[in-house]
N, C-alpha and C. Protein backbone atom coordinates (compact mmCIF):
# COMPACT_ATOMS: atom_id res chain seq x y z
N UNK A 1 67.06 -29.52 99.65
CA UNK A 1 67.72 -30.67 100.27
C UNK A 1 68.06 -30.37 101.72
N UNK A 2 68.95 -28.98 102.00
CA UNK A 2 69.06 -28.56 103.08
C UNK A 2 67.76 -28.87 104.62
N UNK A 3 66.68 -28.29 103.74
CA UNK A 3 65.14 -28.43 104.40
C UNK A 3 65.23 -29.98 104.86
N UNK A 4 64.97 -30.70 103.81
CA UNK A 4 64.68 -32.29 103.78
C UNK A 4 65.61 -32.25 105.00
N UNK A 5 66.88 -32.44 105.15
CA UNK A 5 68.02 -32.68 106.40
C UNK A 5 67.53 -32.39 107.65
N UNK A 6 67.51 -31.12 107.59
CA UNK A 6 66.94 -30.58 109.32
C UNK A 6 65.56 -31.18 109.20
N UNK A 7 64.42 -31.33 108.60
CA UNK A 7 63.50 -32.25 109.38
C UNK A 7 63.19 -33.51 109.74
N UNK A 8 64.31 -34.00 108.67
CA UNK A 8 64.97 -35.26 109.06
C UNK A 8 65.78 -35.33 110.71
N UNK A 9 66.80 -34.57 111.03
CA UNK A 9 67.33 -34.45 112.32
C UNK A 9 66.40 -33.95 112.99
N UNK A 10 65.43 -33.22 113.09
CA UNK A 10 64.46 -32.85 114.41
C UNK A 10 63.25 -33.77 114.23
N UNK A 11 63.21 -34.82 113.70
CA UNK A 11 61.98 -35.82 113.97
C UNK A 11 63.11 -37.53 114.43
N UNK A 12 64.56 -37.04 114.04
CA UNK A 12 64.93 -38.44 115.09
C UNK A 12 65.25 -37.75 116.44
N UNK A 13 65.41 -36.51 116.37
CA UNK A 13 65.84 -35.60 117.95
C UNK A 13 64.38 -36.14 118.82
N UNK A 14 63.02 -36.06 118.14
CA UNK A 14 61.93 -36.32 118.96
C UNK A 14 61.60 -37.29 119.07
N UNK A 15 61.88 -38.82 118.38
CA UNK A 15 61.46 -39.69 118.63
C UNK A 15 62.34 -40.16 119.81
N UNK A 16 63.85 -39.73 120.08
CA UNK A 16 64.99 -39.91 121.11
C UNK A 16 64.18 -39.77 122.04
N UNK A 17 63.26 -38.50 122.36
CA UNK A 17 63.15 -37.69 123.47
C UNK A 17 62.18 -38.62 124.11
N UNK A 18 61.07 -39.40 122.95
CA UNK A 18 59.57 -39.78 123.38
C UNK A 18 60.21 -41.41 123.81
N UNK A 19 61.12 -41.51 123.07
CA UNK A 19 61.61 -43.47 123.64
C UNK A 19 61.49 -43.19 125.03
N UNK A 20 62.70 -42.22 125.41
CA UNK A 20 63.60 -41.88 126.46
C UNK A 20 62.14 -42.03 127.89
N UNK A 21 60.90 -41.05 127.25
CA UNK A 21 60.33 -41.19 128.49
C UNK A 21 59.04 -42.36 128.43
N UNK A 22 59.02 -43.29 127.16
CA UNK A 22 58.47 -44.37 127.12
C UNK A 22 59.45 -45.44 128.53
N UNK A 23 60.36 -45.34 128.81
CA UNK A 23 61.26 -46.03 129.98
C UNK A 23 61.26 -45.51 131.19
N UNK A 24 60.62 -44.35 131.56
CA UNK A 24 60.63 -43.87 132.97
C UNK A 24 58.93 -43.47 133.33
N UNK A 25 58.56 -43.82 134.84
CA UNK A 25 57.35 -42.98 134.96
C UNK A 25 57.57 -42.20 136.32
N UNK A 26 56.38 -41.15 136.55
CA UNK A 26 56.69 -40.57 137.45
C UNK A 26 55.50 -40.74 138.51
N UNK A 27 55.67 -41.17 139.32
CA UNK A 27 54.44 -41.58 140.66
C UNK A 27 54.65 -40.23 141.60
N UNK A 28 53.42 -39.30 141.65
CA UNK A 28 53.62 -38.25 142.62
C UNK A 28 52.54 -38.46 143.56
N UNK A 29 52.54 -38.45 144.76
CA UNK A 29 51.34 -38.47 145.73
C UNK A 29 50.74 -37.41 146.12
N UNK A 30 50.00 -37.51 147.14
CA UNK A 30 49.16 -36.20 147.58
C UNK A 30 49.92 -35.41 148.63
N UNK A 31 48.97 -34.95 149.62
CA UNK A 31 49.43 -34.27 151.08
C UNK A 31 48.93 -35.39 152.01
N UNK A 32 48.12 -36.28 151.42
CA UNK A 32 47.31 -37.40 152.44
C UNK A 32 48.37 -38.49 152.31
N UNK A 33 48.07 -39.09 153.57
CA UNK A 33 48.71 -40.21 154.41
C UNK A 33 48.62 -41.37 152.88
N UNK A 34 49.47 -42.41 152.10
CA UNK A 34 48.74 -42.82 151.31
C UNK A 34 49.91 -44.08 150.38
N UNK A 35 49.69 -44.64 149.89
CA UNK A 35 50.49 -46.15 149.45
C UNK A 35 50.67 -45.74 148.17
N UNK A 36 52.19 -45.68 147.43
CA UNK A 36 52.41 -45.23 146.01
C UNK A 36 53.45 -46.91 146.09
N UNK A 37 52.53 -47.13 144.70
CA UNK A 37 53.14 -48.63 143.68
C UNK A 37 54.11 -48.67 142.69
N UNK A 38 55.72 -48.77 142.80
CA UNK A 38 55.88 -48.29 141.14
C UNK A 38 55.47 -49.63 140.43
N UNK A 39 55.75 -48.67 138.92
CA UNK A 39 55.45 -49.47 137.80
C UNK A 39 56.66 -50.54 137.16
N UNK A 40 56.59 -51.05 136.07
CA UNK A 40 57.63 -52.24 135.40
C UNK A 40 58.86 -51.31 135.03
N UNK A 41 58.39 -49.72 134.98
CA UNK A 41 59.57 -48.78 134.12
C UNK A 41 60.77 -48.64 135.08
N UNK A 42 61.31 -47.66 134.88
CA UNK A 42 62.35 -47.13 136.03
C UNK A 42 61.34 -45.68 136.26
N UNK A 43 60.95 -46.12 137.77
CA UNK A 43 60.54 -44.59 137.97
C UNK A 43 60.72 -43.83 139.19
N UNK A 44 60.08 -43.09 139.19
CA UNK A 44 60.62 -41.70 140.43
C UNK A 44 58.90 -41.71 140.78
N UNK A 45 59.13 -41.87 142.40
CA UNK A 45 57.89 -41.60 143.03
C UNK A 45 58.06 -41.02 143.92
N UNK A 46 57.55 -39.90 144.19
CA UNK A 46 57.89 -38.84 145.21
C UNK A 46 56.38 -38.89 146.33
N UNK A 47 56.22 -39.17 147.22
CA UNK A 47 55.29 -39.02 148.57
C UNK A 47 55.22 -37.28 148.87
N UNK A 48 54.22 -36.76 149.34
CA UNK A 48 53.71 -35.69 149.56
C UNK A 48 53.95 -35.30 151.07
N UNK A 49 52.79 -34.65 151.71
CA UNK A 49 53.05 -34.84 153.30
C UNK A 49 52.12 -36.11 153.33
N UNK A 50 51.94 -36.38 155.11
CA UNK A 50 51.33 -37.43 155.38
C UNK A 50 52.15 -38.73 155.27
N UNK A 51 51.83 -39.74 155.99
CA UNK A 51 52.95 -40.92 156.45
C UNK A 51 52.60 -41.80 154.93
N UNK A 52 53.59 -41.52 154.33
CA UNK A 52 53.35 -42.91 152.73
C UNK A 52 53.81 -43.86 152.90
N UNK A 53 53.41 -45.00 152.41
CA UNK A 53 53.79 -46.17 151.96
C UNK A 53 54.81 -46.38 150.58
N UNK A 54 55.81 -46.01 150.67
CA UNK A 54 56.40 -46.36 149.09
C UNK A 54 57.15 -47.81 148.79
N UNK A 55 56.07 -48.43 147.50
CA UNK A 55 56.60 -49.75 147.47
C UNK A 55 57.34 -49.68 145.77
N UNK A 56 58.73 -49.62 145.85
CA UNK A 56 59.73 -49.69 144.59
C UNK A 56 60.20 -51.30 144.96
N UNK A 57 59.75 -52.24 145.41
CA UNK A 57 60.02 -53.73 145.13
C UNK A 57 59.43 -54.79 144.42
N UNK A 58 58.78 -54.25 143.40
CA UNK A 58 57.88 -54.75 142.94
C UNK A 58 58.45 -56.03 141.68
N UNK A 59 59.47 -55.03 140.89
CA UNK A 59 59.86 -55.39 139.64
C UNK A 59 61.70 -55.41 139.80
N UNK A 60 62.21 -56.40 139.60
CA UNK A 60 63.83 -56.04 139.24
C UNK A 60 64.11 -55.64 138.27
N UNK A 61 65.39 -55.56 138.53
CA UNK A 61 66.73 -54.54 137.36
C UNK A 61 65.78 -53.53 136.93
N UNK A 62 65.42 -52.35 137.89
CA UNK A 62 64.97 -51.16 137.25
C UNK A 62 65.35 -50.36 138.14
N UNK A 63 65.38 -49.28 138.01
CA UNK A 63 66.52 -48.17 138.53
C UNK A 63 65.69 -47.29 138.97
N UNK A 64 65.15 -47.04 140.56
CA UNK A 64 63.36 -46.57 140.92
C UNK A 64 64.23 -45.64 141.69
N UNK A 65 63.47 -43.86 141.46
CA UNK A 65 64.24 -42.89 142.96
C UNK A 65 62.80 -42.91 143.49
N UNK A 66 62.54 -42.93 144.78
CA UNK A 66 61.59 -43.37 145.59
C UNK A 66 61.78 -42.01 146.76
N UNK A 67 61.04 -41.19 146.86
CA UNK A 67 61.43 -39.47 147.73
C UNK A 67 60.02 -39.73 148.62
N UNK A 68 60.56 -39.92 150.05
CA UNK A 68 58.90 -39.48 150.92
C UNK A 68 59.17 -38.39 150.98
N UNK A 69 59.86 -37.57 150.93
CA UNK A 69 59.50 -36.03 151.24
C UNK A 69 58.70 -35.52 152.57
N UNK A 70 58.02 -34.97 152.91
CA UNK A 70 57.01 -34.61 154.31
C UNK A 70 56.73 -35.72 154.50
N UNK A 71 57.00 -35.52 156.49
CA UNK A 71 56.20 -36.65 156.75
C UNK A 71 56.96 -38.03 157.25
N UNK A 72 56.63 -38.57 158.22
CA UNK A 72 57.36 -40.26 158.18
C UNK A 72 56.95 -41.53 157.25
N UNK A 73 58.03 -41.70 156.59
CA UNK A 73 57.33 -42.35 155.75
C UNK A 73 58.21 -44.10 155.54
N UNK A 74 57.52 -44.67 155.36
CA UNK A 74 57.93 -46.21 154.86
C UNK A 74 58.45 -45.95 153.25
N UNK A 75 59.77 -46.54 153.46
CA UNK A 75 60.24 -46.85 151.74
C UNK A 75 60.87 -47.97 151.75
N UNK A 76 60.35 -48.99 151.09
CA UNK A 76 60.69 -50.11 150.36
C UNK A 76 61.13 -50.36 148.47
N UNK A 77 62.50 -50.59 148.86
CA UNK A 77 62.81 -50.86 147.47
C UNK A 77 63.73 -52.26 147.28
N UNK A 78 63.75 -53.44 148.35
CA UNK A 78 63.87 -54.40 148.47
C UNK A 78 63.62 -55.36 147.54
N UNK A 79 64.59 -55.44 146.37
CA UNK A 79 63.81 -56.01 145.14
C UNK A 79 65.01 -56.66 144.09
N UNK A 80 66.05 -57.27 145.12
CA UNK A 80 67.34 -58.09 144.53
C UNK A 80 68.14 -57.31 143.59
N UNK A 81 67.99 -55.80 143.26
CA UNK A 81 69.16 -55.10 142.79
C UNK A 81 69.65 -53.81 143.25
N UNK A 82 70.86 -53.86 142.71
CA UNK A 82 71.23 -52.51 143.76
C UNK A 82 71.07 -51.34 142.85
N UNK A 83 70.27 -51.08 141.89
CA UNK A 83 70.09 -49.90 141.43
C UNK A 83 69.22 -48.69 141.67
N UNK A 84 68.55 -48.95 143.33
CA UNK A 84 67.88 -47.91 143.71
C UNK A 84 68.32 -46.86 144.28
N UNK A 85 67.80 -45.74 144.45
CA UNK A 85 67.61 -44.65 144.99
C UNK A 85 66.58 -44.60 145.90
N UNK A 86 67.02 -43.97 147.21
CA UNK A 86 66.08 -44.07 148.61
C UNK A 86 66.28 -43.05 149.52
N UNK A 87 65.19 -41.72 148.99
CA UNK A 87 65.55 -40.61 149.67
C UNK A 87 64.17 -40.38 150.70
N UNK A 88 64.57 -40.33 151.85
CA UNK A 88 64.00 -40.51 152.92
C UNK A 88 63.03 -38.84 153.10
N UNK A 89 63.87 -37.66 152.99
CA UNK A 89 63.60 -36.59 153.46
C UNK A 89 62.91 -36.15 154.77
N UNK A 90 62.19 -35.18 155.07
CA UNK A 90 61.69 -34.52 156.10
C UNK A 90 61.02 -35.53 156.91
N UNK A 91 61.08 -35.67 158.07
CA UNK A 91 60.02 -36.86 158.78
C UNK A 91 61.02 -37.66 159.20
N UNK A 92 60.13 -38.87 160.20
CA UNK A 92 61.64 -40.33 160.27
C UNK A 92 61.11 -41.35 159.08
N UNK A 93 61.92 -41.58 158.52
CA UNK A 93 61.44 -42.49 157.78
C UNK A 93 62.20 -43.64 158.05
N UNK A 94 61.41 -44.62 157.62
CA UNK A 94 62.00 -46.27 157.44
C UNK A 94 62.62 -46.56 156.15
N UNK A 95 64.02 -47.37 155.90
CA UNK A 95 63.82 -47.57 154.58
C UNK A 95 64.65 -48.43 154.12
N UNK A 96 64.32 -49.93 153.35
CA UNK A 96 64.40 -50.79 153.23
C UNK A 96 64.82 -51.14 152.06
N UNK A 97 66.17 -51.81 151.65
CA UNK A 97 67.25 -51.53 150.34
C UNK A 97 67.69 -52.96 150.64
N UNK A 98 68.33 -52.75 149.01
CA UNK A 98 69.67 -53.85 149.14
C UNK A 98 70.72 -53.42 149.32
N UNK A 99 71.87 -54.19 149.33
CA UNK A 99 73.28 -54.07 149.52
C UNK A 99 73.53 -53.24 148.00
N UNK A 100 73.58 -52.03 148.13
CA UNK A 100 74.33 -51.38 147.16
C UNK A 100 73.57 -50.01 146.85
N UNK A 101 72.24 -50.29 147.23
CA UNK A 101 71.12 -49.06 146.73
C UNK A 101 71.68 -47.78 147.58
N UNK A 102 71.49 -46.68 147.01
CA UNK A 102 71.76 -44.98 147.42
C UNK A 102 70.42 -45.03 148.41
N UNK A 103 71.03 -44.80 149.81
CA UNK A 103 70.53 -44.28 151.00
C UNK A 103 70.52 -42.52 151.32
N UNK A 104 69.16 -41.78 151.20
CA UNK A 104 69.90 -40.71 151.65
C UNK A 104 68.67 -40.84 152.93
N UNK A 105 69.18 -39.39 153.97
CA UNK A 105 68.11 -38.90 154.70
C UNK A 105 66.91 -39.93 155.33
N UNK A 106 67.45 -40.89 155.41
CA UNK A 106 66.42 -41.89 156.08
C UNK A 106 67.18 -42.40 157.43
N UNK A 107 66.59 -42.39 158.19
CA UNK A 107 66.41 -42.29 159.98
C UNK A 107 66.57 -43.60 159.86
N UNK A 108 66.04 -45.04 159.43
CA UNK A 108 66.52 -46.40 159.76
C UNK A 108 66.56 -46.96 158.69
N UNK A 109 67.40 -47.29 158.52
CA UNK A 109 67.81 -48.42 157.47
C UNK A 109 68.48 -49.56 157.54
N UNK A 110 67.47 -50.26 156.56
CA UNK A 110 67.44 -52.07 157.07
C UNK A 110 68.16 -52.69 155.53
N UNK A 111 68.71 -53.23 155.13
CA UNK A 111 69.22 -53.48 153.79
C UNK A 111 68.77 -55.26 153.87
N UNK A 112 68.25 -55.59 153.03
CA UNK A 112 67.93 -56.92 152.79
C UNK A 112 66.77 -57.11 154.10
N UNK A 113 66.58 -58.97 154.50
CA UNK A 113 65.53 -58.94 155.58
C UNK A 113 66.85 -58.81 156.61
N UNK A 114 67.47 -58.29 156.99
CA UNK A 114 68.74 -58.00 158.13
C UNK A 114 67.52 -56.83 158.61
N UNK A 115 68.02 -56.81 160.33
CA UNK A 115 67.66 -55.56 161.15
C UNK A 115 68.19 -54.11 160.74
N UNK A 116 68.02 -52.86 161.50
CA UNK A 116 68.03 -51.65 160.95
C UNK A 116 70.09 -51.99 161.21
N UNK A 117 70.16 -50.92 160.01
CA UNK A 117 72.02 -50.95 159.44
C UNK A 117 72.67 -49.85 161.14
């Protein structure tokens, strides 16, 4: 019976784990200059070197961390909720939010169609 229990608890421990990342994806780019799309999930798209395009406005109420990392890069997550994340990193980057979204490390920021903040 003992047996029966624990493989009972480590097959709902894994189906937790597999929901969990059925709801998130992960968009990674190259070292090349290059346009990353997120998806309907909540996801994390991280830009490489080279000047990216990151477009997290695609879909609302989803909760997107959007990283250019190397490089100047465009980030757009302009998409009527404030649950983004908008990390600019190394480079100047542009980066384009709503009223409420997490700004880090980005050189201009424009929140809504308003000019840079």
């Amino acid at each position: 019976m003992r047996r029966v229990t624990l493989l009972l608890a480590a097959m709902a421990m894994l189906v937790t784990l597999f929901a969990a990342a059925a709801y998130a994806a992960t968009i990674v780019g190259t070292g090349q200059s290059e346009t990353l799309v997120e998806s309907d999930l909540d996801d994390t798209i991280s830009g490489s070197g080279g000047f990216d395009d990151i477009f997290a406005d695609q879909f609302t109420a989803d909760r997107d961390v959007a990283n250019g990392n190397a490089g100047n890069d465009q980030i757009r997550a302009f998409d009527q909720d404030d649950l983004d994340t908008l990390n600019g990193g190394n480079g100047f980057d542009l980066c384009r939010g709503d009223q409420g979204d997490e700004f880090r490390s980005c050189e201009r920021i424009f929140i809504g169609n308003q000019g840079p903040v």
